[in-house]
N, C-alpha and C. Protein backbone atom coordinates (compact mmCIF):
# COMPACT_ATOMS: atom_id res chain seq x y z
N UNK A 1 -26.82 25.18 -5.10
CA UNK A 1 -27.44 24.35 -4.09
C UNK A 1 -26.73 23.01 -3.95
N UNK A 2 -26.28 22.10 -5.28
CA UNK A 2 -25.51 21.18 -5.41
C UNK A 2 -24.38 21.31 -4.13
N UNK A 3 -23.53 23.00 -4.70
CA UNK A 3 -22.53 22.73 -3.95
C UNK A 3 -22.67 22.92 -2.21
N UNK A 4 -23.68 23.13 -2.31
CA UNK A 4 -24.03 23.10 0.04
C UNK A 4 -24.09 21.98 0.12
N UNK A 5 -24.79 20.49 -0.39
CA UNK A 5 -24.72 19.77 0.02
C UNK A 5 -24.02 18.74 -0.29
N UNK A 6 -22.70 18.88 -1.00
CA UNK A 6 -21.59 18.33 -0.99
C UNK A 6 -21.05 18.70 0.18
N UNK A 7 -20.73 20.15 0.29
CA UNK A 7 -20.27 20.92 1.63
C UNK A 7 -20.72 19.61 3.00
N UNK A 8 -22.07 19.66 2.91
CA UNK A 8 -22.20 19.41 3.97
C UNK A 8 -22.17 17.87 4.24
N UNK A 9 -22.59 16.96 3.22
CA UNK A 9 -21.98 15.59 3.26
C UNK A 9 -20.76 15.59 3.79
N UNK A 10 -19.45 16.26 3.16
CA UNK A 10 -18.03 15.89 3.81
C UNK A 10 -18.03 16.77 5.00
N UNK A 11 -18.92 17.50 5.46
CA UNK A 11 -18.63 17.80 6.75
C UNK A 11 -19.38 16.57 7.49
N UNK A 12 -20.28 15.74 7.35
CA UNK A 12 -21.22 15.06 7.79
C UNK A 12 -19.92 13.43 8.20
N UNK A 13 -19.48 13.48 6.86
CA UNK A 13 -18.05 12.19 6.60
C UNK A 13 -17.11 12.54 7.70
N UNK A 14 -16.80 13.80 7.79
CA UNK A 14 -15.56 14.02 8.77
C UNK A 14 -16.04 14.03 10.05
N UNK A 15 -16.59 14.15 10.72
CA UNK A 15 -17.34 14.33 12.03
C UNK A 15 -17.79 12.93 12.32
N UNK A 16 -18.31 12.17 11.58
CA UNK A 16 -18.76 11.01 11.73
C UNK A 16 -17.43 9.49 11.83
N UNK A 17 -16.24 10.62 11.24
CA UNK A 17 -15.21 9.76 11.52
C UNK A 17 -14.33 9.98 12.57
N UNK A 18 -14.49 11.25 12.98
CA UNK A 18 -13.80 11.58 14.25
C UNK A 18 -14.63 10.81 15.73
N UNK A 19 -15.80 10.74 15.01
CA UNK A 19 -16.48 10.09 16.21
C UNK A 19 -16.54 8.38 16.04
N UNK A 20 -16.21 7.67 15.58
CA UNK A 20 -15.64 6.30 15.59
C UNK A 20 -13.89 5.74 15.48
N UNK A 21 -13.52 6.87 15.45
CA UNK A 21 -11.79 6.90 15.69
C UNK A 21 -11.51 5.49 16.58
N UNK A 22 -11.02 4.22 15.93
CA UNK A 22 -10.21 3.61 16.87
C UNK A 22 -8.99 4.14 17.88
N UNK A 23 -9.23 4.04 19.06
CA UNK A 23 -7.99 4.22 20.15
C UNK A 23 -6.39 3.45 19.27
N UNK A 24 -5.60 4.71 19.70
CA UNK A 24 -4.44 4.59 19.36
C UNK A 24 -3.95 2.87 19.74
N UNK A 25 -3.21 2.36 18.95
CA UNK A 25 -2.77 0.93 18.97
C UNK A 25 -2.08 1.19 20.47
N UNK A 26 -1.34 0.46 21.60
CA UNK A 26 -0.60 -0.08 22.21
C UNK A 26 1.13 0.05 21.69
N UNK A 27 1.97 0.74 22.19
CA UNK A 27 3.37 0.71 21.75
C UNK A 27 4.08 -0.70 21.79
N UNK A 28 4.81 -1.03 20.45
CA UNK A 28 5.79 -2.52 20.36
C UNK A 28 6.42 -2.15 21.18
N UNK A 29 6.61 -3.46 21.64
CA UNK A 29 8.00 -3.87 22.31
C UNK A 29 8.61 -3.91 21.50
N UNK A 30 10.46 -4.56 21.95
CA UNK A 30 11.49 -4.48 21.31
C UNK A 30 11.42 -5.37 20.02
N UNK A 31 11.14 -6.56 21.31
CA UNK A 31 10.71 -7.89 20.45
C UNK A 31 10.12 -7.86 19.56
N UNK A 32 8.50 -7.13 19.33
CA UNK A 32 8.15 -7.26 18.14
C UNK A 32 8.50 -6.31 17.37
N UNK A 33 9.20 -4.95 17.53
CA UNK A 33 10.04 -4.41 16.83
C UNK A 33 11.06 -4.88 15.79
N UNK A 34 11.45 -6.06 16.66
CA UNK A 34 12.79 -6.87 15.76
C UNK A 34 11.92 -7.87 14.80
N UNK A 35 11.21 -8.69 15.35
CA UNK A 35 10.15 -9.28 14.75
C UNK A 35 9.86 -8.95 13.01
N UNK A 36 8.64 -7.70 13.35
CA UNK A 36 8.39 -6.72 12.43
C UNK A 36 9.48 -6.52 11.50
N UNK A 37 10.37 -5.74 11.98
CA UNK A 37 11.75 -5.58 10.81
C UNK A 37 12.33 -7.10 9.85
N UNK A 38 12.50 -8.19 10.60
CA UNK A 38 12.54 -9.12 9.80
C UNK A 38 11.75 -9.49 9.10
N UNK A 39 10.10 -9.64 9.39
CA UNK A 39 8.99 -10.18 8.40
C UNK A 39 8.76 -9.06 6.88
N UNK A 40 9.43 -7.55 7.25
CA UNK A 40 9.55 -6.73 6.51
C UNK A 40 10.16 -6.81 5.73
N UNK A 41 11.50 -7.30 5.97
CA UNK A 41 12.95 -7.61 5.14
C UNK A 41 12.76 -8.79 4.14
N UNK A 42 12.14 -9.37 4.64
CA UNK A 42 11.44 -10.80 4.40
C UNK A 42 10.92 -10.79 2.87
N UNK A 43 9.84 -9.69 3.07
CA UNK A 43 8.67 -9.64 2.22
C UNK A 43 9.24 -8.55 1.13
N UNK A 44 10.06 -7.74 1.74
CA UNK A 44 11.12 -6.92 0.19
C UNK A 44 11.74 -7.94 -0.49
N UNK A 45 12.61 -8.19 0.11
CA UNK A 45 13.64 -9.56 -0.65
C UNK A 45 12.90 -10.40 -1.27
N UNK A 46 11.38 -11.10 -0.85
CA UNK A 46 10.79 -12.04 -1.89
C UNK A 46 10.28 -10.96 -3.21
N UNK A 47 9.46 -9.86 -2.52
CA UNK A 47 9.15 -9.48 -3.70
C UNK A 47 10.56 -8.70 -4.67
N UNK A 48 11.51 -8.44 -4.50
CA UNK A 48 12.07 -8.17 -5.49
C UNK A 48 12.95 -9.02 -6.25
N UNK A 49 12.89 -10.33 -5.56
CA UNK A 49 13.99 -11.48 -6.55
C UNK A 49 12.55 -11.87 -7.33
N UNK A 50 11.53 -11.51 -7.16
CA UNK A 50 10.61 -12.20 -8.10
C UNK A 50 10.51 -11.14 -9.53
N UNK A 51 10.97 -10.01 -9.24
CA UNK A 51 11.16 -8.80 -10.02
C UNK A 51 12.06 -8.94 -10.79
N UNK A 52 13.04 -9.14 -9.60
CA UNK A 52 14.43 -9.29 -10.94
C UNK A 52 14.28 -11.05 -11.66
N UNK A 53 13.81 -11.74 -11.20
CA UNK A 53 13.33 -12.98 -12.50
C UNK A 53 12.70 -12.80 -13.41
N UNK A 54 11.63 -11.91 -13.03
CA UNK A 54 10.94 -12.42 -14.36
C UNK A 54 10.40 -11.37 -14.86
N UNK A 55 10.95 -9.90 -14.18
CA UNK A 55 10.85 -8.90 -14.92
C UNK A 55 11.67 -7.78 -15.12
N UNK A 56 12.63 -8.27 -15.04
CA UNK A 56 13.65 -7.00 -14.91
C UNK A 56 14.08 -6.27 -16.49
N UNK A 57 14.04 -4.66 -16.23
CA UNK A 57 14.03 -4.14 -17.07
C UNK A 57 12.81 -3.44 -17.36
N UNK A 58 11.41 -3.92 -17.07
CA UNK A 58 10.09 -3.50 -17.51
C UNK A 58 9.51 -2.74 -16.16
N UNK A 59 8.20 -1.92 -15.81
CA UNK A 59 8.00 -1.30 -15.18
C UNK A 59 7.45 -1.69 -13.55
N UNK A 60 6.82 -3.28 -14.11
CA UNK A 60 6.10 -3.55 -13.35
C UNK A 60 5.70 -5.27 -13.69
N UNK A 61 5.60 -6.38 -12.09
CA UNK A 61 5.27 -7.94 -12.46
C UNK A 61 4.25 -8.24 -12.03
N UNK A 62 3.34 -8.62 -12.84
CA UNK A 62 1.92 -9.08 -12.84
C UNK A 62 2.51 -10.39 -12.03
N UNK A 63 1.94 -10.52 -10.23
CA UNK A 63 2.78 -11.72 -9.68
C UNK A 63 1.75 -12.97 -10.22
N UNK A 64 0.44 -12.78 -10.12
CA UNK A 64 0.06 -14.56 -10.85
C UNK A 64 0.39 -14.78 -11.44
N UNK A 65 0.57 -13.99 -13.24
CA UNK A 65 0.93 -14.66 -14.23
C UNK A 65 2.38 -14.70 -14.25
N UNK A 66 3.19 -13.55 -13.42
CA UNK A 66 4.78 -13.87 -13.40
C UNK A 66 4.65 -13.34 -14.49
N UNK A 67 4.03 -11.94 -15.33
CA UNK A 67 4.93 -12.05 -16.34
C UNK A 67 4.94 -10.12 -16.55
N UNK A 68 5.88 -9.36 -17.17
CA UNK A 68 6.20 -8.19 -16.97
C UNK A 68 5.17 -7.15 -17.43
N UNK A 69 5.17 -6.11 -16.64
CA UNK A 69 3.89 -5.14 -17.31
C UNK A 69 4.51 -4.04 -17.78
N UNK A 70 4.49 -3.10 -18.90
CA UNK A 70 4.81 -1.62 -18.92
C UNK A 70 3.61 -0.77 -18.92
N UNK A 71 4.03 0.18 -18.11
CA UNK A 71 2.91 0.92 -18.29
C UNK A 71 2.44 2.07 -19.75
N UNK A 72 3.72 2.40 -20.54
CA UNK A 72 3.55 3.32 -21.58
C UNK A 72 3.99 2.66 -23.07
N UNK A 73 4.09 1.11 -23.09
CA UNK A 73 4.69 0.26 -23.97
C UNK A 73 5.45 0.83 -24.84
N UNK A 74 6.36 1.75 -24.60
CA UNK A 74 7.12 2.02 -25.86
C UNK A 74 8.70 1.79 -25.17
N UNK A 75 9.45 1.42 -26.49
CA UNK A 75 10.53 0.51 -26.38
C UNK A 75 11.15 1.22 -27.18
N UNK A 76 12.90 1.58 -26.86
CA UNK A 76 13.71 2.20 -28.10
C UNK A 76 14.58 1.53 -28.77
C-alpha cells in the first residue's frame, strides 16, 4: 500500500510541475552572448588562481577560510 502512494505522490509532483513550467527564456543576442562568455571567463580564472594559491595539490578550497580540503585524507 506504501508503495501506491509513493507511486502516486511522484505522479502527483510531475504533473503539478508540468503545469507551472516557466515559458521558455527569450533567445541572447550576440551582445549578451559575448557579455556572458566574458563574465564566465571571469569567474573560472578567479576561481582557479584562488585554487592554485592556496590549494594546490589538495582536492578541494574551503573559499572563506582559504584553506585546502581533502576529501579521503590520505597522503603518500
Amino acid at each position: 500500500m506504501r508503495f501506491k502512494s509513493v507511486l502516486l505522490s511522484i505522479g502527483v509532483l510531475a504533473l503539478s510541475s508540468v503545469a507551472f513550467a516557466q515559458p521558455a527564456p527569450s533567445p541572447m543576442s550576440d551582445d549578451q552572448k559575448t557579455e556572458m562568455t566574458h563574465r564566465v571567463r571571469q569567474e573560472f580564472l578567479h576561481a582557479w588562481d584562488g585554487y592554485r594559491q592556496y590549494a594546490w595539490g589538495h582536492d578541494d578550497l574551503m573559499p572563506l577560510s582559504k584553506k585546502p580540503h581533502d576529501w579521503l585524507h590520505i597522503r603518500c
